[in-house]
Protein backbone atom coordinates (compact mmCIF):
# COMPACT_ATOMS: atom_id res chain seq x y z
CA UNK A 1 -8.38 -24.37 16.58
CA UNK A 2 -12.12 -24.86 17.23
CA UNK A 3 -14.52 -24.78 14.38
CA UNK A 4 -17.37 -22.09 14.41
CA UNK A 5 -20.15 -22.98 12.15
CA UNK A 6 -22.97 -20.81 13.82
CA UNK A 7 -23.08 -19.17 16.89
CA UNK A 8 -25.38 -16.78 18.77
CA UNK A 9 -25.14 -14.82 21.86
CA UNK A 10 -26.54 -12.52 23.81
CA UNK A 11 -23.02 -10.25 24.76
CA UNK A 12 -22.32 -6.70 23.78
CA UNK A 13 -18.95 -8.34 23.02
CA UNK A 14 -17.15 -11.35 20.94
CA UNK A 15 -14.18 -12.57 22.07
CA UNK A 16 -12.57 -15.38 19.46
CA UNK A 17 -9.18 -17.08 19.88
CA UNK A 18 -8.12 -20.26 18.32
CA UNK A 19 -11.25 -20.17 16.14
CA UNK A 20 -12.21 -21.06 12.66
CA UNK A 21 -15.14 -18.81 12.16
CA UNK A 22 -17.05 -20.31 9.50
CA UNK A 23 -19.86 -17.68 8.78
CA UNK A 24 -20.49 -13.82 9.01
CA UNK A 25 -20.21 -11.50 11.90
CA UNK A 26 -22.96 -8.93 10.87
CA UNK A 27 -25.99 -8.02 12.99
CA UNK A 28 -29.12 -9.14 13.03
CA UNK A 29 -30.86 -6.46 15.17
CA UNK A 30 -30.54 -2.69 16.11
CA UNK A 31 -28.95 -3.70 19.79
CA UNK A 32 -26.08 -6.12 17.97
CA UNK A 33 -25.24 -2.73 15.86
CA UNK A 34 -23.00 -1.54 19.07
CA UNK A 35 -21.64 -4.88 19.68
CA UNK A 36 -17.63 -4.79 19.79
CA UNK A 37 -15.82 -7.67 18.08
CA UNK A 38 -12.33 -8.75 19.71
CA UNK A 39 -9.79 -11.40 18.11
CA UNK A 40 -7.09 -12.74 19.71
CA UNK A 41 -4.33 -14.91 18.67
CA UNK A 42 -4.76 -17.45 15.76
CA UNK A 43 -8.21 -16.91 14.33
CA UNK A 44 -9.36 -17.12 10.94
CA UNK A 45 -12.99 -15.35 9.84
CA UNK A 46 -14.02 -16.28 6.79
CA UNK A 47 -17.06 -14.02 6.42
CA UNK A 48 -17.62 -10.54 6.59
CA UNK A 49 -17.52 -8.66 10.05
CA UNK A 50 -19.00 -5.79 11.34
CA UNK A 51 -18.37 -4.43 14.64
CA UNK A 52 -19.13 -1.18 16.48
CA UNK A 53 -15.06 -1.70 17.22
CA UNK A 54 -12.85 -3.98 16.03
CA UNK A 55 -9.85 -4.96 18.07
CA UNK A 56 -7.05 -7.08 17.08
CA UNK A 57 -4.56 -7.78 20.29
CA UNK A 58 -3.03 -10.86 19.18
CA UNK A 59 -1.12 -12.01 15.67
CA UNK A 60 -1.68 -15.17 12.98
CA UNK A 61 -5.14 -13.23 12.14
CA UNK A 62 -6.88 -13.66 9.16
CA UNK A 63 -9.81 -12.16 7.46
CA UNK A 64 -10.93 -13.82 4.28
CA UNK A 65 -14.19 -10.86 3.71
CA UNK A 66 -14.61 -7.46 4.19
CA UNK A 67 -14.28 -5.53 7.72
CA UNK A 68 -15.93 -3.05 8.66
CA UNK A 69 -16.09 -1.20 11.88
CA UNK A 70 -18.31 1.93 13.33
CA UNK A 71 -16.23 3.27 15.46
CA UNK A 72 -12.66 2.38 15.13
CA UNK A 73 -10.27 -0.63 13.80
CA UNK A 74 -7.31 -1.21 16.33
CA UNK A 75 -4.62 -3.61 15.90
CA UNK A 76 -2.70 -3.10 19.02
CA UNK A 77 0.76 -2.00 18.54
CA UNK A 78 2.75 -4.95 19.85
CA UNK A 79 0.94 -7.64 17.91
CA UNK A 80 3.14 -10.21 16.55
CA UNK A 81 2.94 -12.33 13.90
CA UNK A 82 0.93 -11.59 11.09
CA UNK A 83 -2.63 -9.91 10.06
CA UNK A 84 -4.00 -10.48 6.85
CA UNK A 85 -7.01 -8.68 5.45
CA UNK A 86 -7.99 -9.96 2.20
CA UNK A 87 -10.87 -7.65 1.44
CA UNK A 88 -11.72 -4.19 1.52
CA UNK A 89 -11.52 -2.52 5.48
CA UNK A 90 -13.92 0.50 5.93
CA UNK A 91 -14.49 2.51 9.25
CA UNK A 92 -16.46 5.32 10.18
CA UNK A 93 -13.78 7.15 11.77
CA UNK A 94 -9.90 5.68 12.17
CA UNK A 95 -7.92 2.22 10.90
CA UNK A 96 -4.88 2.39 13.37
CA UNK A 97 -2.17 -0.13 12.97
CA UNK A 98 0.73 0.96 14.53
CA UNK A 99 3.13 -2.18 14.54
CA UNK A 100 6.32 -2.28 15.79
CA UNK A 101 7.34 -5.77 15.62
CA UNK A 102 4.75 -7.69 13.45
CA UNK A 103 3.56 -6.74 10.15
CA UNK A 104 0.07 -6.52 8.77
CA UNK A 105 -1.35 -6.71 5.48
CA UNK A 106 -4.23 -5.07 3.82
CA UNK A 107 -5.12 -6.92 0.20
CA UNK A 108 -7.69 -4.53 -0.60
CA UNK A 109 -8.39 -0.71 -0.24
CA UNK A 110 -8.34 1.17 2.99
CA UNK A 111 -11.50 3.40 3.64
CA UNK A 112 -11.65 5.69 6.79
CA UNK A 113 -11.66 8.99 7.47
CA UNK A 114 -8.32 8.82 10.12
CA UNK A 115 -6.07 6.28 8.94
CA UNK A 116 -2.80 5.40 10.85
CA UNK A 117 -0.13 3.08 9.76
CA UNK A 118 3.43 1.85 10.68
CA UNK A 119 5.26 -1.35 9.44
CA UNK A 120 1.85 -2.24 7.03
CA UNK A 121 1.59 -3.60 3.22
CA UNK A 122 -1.87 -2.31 1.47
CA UNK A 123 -2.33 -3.88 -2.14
CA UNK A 124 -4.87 -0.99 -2.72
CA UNK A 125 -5.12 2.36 -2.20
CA UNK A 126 -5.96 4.35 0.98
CA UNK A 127 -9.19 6.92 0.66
CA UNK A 128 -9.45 9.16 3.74
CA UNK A 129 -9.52 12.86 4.75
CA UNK A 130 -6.34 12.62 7.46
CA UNK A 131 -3.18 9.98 6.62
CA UNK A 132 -0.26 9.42 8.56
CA UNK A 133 1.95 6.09 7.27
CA UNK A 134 5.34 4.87 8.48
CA UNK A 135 7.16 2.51 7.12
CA UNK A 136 4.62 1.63 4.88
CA UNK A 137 4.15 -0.47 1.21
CA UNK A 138 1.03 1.60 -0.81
CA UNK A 139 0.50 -0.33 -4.47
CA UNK A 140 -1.81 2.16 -4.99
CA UNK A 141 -2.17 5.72 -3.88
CA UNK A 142 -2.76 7.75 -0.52
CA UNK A 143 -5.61 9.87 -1.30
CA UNK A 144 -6.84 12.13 1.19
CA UNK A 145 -9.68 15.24 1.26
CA UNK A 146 -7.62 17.16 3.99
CA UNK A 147 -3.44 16.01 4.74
CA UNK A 148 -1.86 13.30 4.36
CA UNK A 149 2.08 12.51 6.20
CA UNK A 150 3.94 9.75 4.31
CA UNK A 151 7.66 9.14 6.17
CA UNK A 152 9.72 6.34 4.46
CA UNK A 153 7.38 4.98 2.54
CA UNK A 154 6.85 3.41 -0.98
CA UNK A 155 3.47 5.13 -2.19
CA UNK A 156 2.10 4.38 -6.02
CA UNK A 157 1.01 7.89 -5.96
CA UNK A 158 -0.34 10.77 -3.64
CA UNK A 159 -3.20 13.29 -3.72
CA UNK A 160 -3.93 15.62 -0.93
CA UNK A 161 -4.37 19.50 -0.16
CA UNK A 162 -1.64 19.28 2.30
CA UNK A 163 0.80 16.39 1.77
CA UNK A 164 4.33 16.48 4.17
CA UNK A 165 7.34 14.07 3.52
CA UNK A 166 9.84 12.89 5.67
CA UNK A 167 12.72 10.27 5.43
CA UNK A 168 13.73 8.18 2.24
CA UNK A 169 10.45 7.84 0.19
CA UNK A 170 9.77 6.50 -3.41
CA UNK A 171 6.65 6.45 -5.79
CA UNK A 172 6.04 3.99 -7.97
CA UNK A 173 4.07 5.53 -10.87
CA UNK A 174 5.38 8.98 -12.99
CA UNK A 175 3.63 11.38 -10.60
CA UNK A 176 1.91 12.56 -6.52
CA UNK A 177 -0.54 15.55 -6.28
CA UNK A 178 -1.31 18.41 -3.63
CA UNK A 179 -3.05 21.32 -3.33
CA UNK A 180 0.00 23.18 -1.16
CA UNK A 181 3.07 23.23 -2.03
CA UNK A 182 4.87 20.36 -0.69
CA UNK A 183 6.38 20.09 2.93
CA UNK A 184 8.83 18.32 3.61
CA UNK A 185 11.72 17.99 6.96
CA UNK A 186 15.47 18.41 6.15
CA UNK A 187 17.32 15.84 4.87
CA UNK A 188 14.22 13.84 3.23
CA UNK A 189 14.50 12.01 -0.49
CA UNK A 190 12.19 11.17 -2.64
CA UNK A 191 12.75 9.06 -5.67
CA UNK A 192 10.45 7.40 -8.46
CA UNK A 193 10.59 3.97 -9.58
CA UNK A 194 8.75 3.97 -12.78
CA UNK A 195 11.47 3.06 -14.62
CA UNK A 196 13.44 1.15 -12.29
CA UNK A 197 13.69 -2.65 -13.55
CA UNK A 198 12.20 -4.23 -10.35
CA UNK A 199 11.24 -7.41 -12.21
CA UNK A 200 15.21 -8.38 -12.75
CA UNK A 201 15.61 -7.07 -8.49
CA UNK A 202 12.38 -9.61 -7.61
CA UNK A 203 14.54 -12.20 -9.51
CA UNK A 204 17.88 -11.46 -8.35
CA UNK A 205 19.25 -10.70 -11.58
CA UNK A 206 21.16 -7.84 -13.04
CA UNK A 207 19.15 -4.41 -13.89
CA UNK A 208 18.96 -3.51 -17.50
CA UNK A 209 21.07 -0.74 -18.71
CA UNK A 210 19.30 2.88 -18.97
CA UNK A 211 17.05 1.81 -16.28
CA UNK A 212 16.73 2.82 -12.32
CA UNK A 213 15.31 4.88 -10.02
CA UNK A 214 15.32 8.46 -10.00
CA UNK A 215 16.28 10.76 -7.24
CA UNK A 216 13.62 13.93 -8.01
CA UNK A 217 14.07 17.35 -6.80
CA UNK A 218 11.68 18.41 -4.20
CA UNK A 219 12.13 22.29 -4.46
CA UNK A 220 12.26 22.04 -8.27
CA UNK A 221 10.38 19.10 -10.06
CA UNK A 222 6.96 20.50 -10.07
CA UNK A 223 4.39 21.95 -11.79
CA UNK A 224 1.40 24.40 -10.58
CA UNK A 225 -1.15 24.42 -12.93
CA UNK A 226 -5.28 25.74 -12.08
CA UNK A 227 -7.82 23.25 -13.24
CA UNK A 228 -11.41 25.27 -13.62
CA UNK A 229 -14.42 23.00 -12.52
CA UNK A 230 -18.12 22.75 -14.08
CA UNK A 231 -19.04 25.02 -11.27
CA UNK A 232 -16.15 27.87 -12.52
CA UNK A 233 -13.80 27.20 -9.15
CA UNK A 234 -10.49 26.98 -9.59
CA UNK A 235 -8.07 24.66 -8.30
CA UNK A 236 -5.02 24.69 -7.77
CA UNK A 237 -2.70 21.27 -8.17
CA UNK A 238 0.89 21.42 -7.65
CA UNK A 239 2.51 18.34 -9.69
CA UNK A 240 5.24 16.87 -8.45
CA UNK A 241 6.44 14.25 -11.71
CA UNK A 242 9.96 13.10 -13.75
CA UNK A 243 7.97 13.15 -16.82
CA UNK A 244 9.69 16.39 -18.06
CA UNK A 245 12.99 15.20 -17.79
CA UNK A 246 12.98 11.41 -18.35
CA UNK A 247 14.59 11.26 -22.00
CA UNK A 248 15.45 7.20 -21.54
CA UNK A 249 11.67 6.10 -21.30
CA UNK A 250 11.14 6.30 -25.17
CA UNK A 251 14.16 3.47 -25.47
CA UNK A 252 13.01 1.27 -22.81
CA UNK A 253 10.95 -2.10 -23.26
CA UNK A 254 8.55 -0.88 -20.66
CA UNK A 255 6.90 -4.74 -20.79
CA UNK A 256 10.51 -6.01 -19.52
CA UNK A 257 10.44 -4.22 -16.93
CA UNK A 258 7.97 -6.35 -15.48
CA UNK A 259 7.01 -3.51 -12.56
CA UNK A 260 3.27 -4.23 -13.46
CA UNK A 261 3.46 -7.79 -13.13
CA UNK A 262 4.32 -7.35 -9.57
CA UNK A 263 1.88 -4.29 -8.74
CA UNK A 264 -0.65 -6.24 -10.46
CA UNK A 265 0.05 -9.26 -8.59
CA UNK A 266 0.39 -7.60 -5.40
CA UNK A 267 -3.11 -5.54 -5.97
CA UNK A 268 -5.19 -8.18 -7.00
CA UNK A 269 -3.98 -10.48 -4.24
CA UNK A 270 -6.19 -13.41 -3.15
CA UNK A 271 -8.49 -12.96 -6.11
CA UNK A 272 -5.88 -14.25 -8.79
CA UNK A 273 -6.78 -17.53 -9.12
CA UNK A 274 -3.54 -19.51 -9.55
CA UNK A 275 -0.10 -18.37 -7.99
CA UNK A 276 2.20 -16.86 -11.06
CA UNK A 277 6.10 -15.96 -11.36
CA UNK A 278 8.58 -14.53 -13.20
CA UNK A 279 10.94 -16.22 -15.90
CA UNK A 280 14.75 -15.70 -15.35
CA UNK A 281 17.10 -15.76 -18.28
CA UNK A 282 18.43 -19.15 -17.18
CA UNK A 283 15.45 -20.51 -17.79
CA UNK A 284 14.24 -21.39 -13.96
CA UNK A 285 11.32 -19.45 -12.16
CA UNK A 286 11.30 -16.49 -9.35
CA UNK A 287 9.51 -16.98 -6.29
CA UNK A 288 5.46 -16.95 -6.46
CA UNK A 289 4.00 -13.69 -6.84
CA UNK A 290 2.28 -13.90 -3.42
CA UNK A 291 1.53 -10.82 -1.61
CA UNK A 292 3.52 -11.78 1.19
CA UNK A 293 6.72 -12.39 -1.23
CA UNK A 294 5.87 -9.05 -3.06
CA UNK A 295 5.52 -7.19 0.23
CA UNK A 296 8.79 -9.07 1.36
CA UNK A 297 10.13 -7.57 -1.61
CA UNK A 298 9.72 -3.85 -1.69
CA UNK A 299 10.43 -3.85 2.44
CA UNK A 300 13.47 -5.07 1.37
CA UNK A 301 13.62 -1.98 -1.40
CA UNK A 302 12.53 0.25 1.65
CA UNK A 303 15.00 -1.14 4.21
CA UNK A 304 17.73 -0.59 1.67
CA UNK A 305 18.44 -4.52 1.65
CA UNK A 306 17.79 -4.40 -1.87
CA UNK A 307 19.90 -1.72 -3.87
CA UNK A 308 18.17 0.08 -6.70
CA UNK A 309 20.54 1.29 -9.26
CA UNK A 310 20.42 4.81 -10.26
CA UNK A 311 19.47 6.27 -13.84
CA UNK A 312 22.18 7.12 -15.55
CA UNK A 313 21.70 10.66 -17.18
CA UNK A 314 23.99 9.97 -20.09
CA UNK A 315 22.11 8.26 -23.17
CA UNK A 316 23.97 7.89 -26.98
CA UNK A 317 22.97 9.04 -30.37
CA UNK A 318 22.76 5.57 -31.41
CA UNK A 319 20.80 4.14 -28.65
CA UNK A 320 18.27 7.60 -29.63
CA UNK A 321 18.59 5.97 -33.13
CA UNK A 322 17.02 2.98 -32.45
CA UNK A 323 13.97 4.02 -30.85
């Protein structure tokens, strides 16, 4: 890997592979604002980078600052290995990463109006006006001004005016928003995981009792209610939550759960300044909370190589007692 301290050059384009880039990409005049930025395989930037377009066509990729592109961030779709953004990615128009074999990982928030996913972790949340993920990890939520498509997915949360669900999805917080009712293809699930004990599944150890996912109804577990704005409009939100029917969460240790040890770890990424884990009972340690182990993780919730127990429905007069 060559070292690039400073550099300067004349070309429209930049072309790095099998560089250590140790400063900034950002322009210095009005001609290097159309300048395309290209990286190939094994490259590390550790600055910020701006580019008119940003093209990724090889894997082992790291970006250590923020990205942000004019026109369009590509990673092309048969990149293997693995991309790593640590910081915030922002683009004028689309962010499309649509892996099939490698994986890429966004530490930060996504910002663009068009973004386009498959086979990607974000540790944020993804702000846009037009979302389409696949196979995607989303700590936080997929927020978007005009639709959004999420197909087997784990989301935190979603908010748009048209929202569409397909496959085996889950959300990790109470609640997702839209405008419309939701749409969704035959034969698609949804289920919520805020009370599922995924701190005892990260350790591979047994799930408490009255925990687990839950499968919700997508014809039935909503709520439309009109919220009236400063300005008088109304608007309409149609909330799609368990919190009406989720007796158990009054008798449950919510801090042994654990879940927001591993969202938090998994949001704040690179900026956590030591490398934490989880206790088991025996008395030994769980694997770091990295964000590649937490991604690793809920793929493996999403792939079904990790089995979620269900919440049981039944709960006793004595365990009601008690709390």
């Amino acid at each position: 890997m060559v070292e690039l301290k400073e550099f300067r050059t004349d070309s429209n384009e930049l072309i790095f592979k099998e560089n250590l880039v140790r400063s900034s990409i950002l322009p210095q005049n009005t001609r290097e604002l159309s300048r395309n930025v290209i990286i190939q395989d094994n490259v590390i930037m550790e600055g910020a980078v701006f580019g008119e377009r940003i093209d990724i066509t090889g894997g082992e990729v790291q970006f250590k600052g923020a990205v942000y592109a004019n026109s369009e961030i590509h990673i092309n779709n048969e990149v293997t290995g693995k991309v790593f953004f640590e910081k915030a990615v922002a683009c004028s128009d689309t962010v499309a990463a649509f892996i099939t074999s490698g994986r890429v990982y966004f530490g930060s928030d996504i910002n663009a109006p068009k973004v386009r996913l498959k086979n990607c972790y974000v540790g944020g949340s993804i702000f846009s006006q037009e979302a389409y993920l696949e196979n995607c990890i989303v700590l936080g939520g997929v927020f978007a001004s005009k639709q959004s498509v999420i197909s087997n997915c784990i989301v935190g949360t979603f908010h748009a005016p048209a929202q569409e669900l397909a496959g085996v999805n889950y959300l990790l917080y109470p609640a997702g928003f839209c405008t419309e009712p939701l749409t969704f293809l035959p034969g698609t699930e949804l289920y919520n995981l805020s009370l599922a004990h995924l701190g005892a599944l990260f350790k591979g150890e047994p799930e408490d009792e009255n925990t687990g996912k839950i499968r919700m109804d997508l014809e039935n577990d909503h709520q439309k209610s009109t919220l009236v704005g400063d300005d008088g409009v109304n608007t309409i939100v149609n909330t799609y939550s368990v919190s009406g029917r989720v007796l158990a969460a009054d008798i449950i240790d919510m801090e042994k759960l654990e879940n927001h040890f591993l969202i938090g770890a998994g949001a704040l990424g690179t900026q956590i300044l030591k490398t934490y884990n989880l206790a088991k009972k025996d008395g030994s340690r769980s694997e770091d909370l990295t964000v590649e182990n937490i991604a690793d993780f809920f793929f493996n919730i999403l792939l079904g190589r990790i089995q979620v127990r269900d919440l049981s429905g039944e709960i006793s007069f004595a365990d009601l007692k008690m709390s």
